[in-house]
C-alpha atoms as a PDB file:
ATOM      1  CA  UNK A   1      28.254  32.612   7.955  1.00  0.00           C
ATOM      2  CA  UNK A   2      28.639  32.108   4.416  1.00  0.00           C
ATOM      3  CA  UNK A   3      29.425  28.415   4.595  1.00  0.00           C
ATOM      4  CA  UNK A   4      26.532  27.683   6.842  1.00  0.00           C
ATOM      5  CA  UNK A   5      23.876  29.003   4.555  1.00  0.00           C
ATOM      6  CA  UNK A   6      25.475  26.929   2.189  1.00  0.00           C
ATOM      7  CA  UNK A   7      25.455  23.439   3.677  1.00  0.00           C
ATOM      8  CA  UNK A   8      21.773  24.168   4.612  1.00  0.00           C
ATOM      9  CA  UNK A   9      20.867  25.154   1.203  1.00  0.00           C
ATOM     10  CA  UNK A  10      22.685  22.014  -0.281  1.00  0.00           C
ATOM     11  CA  UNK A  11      20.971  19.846   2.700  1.00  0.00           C
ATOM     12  CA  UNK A  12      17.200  20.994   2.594  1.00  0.00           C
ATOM     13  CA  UNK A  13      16.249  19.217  -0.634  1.00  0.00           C
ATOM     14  CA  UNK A  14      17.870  16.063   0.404  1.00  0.00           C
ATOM     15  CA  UNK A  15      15.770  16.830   4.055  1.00  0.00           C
ATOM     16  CA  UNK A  16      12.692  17.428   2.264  1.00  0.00           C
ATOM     17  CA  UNK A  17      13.099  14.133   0.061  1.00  0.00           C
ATOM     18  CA  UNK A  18      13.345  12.187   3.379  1.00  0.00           C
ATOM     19  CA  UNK A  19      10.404  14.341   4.787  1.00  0.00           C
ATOM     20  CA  UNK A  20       8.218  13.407   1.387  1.00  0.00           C
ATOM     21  CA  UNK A  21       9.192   9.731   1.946  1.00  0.00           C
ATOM     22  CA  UNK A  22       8.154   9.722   5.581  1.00  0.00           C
ATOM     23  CA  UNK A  23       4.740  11.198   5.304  1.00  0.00           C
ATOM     24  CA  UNK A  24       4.002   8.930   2.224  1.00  0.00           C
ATOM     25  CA  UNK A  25       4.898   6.173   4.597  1.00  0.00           C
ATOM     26  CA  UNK A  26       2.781   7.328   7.706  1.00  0.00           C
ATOM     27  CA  UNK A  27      -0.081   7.654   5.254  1.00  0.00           C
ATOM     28  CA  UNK A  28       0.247   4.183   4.444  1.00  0.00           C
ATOM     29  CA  UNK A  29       0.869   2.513   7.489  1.00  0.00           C
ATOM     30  CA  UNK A  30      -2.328   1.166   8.027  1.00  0.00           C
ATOM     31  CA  UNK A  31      -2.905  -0.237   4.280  1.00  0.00           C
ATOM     32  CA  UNK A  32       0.459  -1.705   4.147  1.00  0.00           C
ATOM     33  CA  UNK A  33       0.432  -3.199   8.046  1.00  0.00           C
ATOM     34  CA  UNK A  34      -3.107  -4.710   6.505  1.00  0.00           C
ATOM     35  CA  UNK A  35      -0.767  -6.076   3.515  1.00  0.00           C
ATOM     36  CA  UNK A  36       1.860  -7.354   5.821  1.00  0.00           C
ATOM     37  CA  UNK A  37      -0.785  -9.304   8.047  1.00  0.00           C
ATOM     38  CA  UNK A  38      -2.955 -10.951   4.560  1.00  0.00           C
ATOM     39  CA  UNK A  39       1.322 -12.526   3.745  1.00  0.00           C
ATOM     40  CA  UNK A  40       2.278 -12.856   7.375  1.00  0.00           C
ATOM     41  CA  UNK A  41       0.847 -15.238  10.187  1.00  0.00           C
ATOM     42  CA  UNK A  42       2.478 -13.596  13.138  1.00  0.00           C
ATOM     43  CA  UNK A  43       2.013 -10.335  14.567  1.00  0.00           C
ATOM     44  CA  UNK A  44       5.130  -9.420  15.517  1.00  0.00           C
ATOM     45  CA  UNK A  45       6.426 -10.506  11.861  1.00  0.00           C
ATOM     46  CA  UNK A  46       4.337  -7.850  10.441  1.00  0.00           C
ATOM     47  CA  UNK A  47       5.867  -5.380  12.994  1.00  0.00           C
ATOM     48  CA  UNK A  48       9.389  -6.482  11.651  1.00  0.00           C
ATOM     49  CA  UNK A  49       8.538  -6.338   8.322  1.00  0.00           C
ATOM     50  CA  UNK A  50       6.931  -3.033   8.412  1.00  0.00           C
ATOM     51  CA  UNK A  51       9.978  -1.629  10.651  1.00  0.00           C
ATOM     52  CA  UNK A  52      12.531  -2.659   7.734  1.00  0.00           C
ATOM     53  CA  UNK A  53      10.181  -1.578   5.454  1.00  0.00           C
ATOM     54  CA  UNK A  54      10.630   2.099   6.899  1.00  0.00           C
ATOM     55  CA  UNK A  55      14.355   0.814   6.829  1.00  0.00           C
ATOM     56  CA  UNK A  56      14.957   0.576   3.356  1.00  0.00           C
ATOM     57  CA  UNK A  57      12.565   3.507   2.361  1.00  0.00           C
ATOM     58  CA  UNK A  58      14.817   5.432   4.811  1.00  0.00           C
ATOM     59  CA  UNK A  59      18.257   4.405   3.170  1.00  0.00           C
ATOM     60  CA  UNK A  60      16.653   4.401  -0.716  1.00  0.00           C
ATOM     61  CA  UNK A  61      17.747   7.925  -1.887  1.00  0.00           C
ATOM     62  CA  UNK A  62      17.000   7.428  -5.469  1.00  0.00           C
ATOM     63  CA  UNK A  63      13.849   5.476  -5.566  1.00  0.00           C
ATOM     64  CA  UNK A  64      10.572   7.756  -6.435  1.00  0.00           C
ATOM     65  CA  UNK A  65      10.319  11.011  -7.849  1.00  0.00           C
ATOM     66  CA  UNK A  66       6.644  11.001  -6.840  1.00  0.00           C
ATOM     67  CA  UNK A  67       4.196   9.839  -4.524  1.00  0.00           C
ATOM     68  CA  UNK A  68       2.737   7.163  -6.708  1.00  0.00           C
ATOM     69  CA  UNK A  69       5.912   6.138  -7.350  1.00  0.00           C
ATOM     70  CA  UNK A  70       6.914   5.850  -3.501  1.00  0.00           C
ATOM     71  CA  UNK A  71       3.466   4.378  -2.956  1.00  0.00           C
ATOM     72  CA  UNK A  72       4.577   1.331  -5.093  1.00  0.00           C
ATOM     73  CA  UNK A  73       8.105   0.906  -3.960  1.00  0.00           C
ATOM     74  CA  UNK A  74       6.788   0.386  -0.741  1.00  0.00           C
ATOM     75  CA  UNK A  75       4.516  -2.148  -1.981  1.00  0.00           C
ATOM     76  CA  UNK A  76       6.625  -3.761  -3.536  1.00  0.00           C
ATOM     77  CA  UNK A  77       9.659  -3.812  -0.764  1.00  0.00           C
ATOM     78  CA  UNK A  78       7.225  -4.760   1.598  1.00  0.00           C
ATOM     79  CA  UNK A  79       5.746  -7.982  -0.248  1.00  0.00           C
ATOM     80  CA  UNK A  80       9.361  -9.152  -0.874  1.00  0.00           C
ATOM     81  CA  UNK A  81      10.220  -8.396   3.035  1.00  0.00           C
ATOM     82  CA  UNK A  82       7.244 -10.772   3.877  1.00  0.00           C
ATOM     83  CA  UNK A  83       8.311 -13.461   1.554  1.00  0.00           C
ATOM     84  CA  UNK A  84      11.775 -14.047   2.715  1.00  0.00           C
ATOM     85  CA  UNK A  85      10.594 -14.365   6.250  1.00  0.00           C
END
């Protein structure tokens, strides 16, 4: 019993870092898919870009302490997604 409670303990802030990222990324969706479309001429670009977006917010465990902070690495990812395809 022990040793569950412990891998949940040592599991929920990692959890609730991915759960921060997520929800700063729904919140967004709509600004950065408006983003995506003013770099990218095709629709389903922007769809790609925005889905490896959520990629590499997904994988980035050490990027933004904040929301700000995630609200600009997004930014950022995305506009360098868009320009290398």
């Amino acid at each position: 019993m022990f040793g569950l409670w412990q891998t949940s303990y040592i599991q929920k802030p990692q959890q609730m870092e991915q759960d921060a990222k997520t929800s700063t990324f729904i919140s967004l969706r709509s600004r950065l898919h408006a983003s995506a479309q003013r770099l990218l001429a095709n629709a389903d670009d922007v769809n790609d870009a925005l889905q490896e977006l959520f990629v590499r917010v997904w994988q980035n465990k050490s990027t933004a302490d904040n929301e700000e902070q995630r609200q600009a690495f997004m930014y950022i990812t995305l506009r360098n997604i868009c320009i290398d395809m």
